[in-house]
Structure formats: C-alpha cells, structure tokens
C-alpha atoms as a PDB file:
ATOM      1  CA  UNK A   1       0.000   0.000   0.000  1.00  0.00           C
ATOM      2  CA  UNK A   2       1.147   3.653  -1.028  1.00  0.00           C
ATOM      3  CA  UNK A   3       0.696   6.059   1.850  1.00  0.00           C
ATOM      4  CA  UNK A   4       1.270   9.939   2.680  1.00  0.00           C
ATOM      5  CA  UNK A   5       2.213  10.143   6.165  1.00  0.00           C
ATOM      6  CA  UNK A   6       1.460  14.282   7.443  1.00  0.00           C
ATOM      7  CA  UNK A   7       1.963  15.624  10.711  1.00  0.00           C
ATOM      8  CA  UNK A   8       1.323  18.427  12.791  1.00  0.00           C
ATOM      9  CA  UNK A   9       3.148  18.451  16.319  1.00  0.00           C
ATOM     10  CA  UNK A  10       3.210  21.174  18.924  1.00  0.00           C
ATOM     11  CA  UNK A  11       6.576  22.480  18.973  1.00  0.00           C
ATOM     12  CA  UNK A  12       6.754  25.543  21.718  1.00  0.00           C
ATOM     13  CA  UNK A  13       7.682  23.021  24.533  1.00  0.00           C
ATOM     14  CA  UNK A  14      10.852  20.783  25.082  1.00  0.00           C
ATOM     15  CA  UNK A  15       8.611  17.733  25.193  1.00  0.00           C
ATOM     16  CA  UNK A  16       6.644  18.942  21.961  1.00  0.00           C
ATOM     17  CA  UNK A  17      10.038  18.829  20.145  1.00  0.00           C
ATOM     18  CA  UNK A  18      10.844  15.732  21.030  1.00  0.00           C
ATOM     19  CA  UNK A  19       7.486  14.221  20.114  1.00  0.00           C
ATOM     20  CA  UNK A  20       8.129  15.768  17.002  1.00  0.00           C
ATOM     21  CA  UNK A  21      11.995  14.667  16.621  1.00  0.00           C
ATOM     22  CA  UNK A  22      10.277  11.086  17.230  1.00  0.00           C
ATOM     23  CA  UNK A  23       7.335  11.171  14.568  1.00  0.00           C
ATOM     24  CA  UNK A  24       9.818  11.965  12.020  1.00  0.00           C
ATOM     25  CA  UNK A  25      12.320   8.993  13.444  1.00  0.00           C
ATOM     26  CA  UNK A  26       9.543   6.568  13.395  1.00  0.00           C
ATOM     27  CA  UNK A  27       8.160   7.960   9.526  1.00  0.00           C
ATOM     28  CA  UNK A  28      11.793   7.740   8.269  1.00  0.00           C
ATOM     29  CA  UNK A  29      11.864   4.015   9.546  1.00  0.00           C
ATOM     30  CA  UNK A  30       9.233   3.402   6.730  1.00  0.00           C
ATOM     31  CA  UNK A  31       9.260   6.092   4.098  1.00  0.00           C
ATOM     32  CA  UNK A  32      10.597   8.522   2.662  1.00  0.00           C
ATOM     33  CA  UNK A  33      10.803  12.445   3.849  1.00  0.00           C
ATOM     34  CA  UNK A  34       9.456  14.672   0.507  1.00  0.00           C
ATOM     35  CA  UNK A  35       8.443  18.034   2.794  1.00  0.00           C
ATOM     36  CA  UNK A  36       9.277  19.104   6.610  1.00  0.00           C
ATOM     37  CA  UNK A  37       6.606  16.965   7.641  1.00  0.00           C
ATOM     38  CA  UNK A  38       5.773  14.712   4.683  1.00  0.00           C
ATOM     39  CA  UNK A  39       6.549  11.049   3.778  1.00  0.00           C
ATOM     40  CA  UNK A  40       6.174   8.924   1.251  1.00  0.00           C
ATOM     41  CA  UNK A  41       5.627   5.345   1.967  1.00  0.00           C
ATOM     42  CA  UNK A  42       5.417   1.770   0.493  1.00  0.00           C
ATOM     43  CA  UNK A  43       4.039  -0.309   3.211  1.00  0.00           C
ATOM     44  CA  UNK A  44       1.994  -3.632   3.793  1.00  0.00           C
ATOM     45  CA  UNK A  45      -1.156  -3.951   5.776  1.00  0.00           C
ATOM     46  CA  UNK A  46       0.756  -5.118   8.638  1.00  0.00           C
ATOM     47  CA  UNK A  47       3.454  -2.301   8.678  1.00  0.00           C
ATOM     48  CA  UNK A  48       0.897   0.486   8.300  1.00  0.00           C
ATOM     49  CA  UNK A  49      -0.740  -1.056  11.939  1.00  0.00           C
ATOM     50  CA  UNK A  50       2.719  -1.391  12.831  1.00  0.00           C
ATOM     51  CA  UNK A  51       3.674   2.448  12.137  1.00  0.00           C
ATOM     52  CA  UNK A  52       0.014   3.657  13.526  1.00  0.00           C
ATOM     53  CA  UNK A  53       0.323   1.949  16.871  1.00  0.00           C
ATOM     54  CA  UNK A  54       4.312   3.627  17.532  1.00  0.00           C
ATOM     55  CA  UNK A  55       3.316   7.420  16.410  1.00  0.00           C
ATOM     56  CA  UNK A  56      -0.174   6.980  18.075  1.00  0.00           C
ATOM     57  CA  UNK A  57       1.108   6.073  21.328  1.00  0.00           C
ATOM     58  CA  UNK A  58       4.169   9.290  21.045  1.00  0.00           C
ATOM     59  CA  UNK A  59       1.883  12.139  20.187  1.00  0.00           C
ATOM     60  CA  UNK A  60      -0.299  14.064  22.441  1.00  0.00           C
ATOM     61  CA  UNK A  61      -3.624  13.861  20.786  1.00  0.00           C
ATOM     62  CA  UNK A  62      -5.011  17.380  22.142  1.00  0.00           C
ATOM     63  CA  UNK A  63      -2.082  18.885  20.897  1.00  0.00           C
ATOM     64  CA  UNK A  64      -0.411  16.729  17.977  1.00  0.00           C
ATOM     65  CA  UNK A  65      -2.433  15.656  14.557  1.00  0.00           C
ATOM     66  CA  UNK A  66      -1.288  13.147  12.145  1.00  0.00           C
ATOM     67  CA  UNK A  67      -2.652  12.449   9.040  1.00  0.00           C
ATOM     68  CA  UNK A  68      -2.390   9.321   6.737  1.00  0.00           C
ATOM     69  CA  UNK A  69      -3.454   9.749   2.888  1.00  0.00           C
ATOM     70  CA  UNK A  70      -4.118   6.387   0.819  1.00  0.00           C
ATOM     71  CA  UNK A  71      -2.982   6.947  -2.058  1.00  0.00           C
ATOM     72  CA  UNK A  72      -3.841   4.886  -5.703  1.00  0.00           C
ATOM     73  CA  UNK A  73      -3.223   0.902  -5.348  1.00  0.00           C
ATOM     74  CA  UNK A  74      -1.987   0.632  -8.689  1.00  0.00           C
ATOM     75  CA  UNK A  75       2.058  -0.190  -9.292  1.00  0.00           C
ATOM     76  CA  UNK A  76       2.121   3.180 -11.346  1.00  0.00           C
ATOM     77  CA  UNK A  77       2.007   6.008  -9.147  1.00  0.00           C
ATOM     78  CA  UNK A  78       1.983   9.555 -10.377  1.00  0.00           C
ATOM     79  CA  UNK A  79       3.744  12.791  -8.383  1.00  0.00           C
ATOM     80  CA  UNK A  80       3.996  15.881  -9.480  1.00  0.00           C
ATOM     81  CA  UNK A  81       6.211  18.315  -8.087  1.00  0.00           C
ATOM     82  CA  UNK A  82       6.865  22.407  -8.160  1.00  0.00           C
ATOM     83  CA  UNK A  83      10.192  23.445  -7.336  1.00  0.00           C
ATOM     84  CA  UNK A  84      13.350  21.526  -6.067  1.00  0.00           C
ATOM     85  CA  UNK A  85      13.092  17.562  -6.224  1.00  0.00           C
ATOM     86  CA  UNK A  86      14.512  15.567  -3.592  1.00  0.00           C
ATOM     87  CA  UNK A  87      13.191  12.204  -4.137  1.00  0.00           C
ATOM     88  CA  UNK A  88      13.590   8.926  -5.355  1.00  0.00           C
ATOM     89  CA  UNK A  89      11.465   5.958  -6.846  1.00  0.00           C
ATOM     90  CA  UNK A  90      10.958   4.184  -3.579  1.00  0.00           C
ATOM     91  CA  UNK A  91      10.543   0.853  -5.932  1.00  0.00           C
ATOM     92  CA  UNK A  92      13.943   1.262  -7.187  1.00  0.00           C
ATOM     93  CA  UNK A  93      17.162  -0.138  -5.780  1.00  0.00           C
ATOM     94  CA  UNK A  94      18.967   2.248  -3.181  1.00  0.00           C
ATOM     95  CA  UNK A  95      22.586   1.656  -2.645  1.00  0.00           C
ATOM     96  CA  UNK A  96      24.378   2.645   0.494  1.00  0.00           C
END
C-alpha cells in the first residue's frame, strides 16, 4: 500500500520537540521524507498497523495531529512536483 504520512506536532515546549523529533524517526523508519513533515511510503497492511500503533502512542492527541493519505493501489504512481526535487522511486534499488 502507497501512503502519505502528514503531521502536525506542537513544537513551543521541550517535550513537543521531542514528540516531534520522534514522529519523524519513526516515519523515516518506513518512508521517505518529501516536505518538513511529509513522507512517502510503500508499506503492507501489517506495517501500516505497525507504524500507527508507535506514532499513536508518542503524540499528544489534544495537541499533535497526524494524518495518513491512501494513495492509488496501482504499481504506477503519479507525483507531481513544483520546485526543487529531492526524491527517489521508492521501488527502485537504493545503494548505500
């Protein structure tokens, strides 16, 4: 499954900065960052309940919002961009 992982976290307190220092250690686990507080992600059912369960139980829901987008199940998936392009086809081989 092809997901778009968005967050929101409070960020004027020390612990709101490390929720948010978390969220993005737990997204880049799966995905890929594309914006601040965006990432793209290639997943299977079991990952996505997987990745739900660890940013669900660091964020403070009154404060903190995360959003996940489905995006198209087919193998082609389109992106369009505006500006400076930092990604990569997370199908393709990435060499370390």
């Amino acid at each position: 499954m092809y997901i778009l992982i968005t967050y929101d976290v409070e960020t004027i307190s020390e612990q709101g900065q490390k929720r948010l220092r978390s969220v993005a250690k737990v997204c880049k686990n799966y995905g890929q960052r594309v914006q601040n507080s965006v990432f793209e992600c290639e997943v299977t059912e079991a990952q996505y309940s997987l990745i739900k369960g660890e940013l669900s139980r660091i964020i403070d829901e009154k404060m903190d919002s995360i959003r996940f987008y489905h995006l198209n199940k087919n193998k082609t998936h389109s992106v369009e961009t505006l500006g400076k392009q930092k990604s990569y086809d997370v199908n393709d081989v990435f060499i370390l």
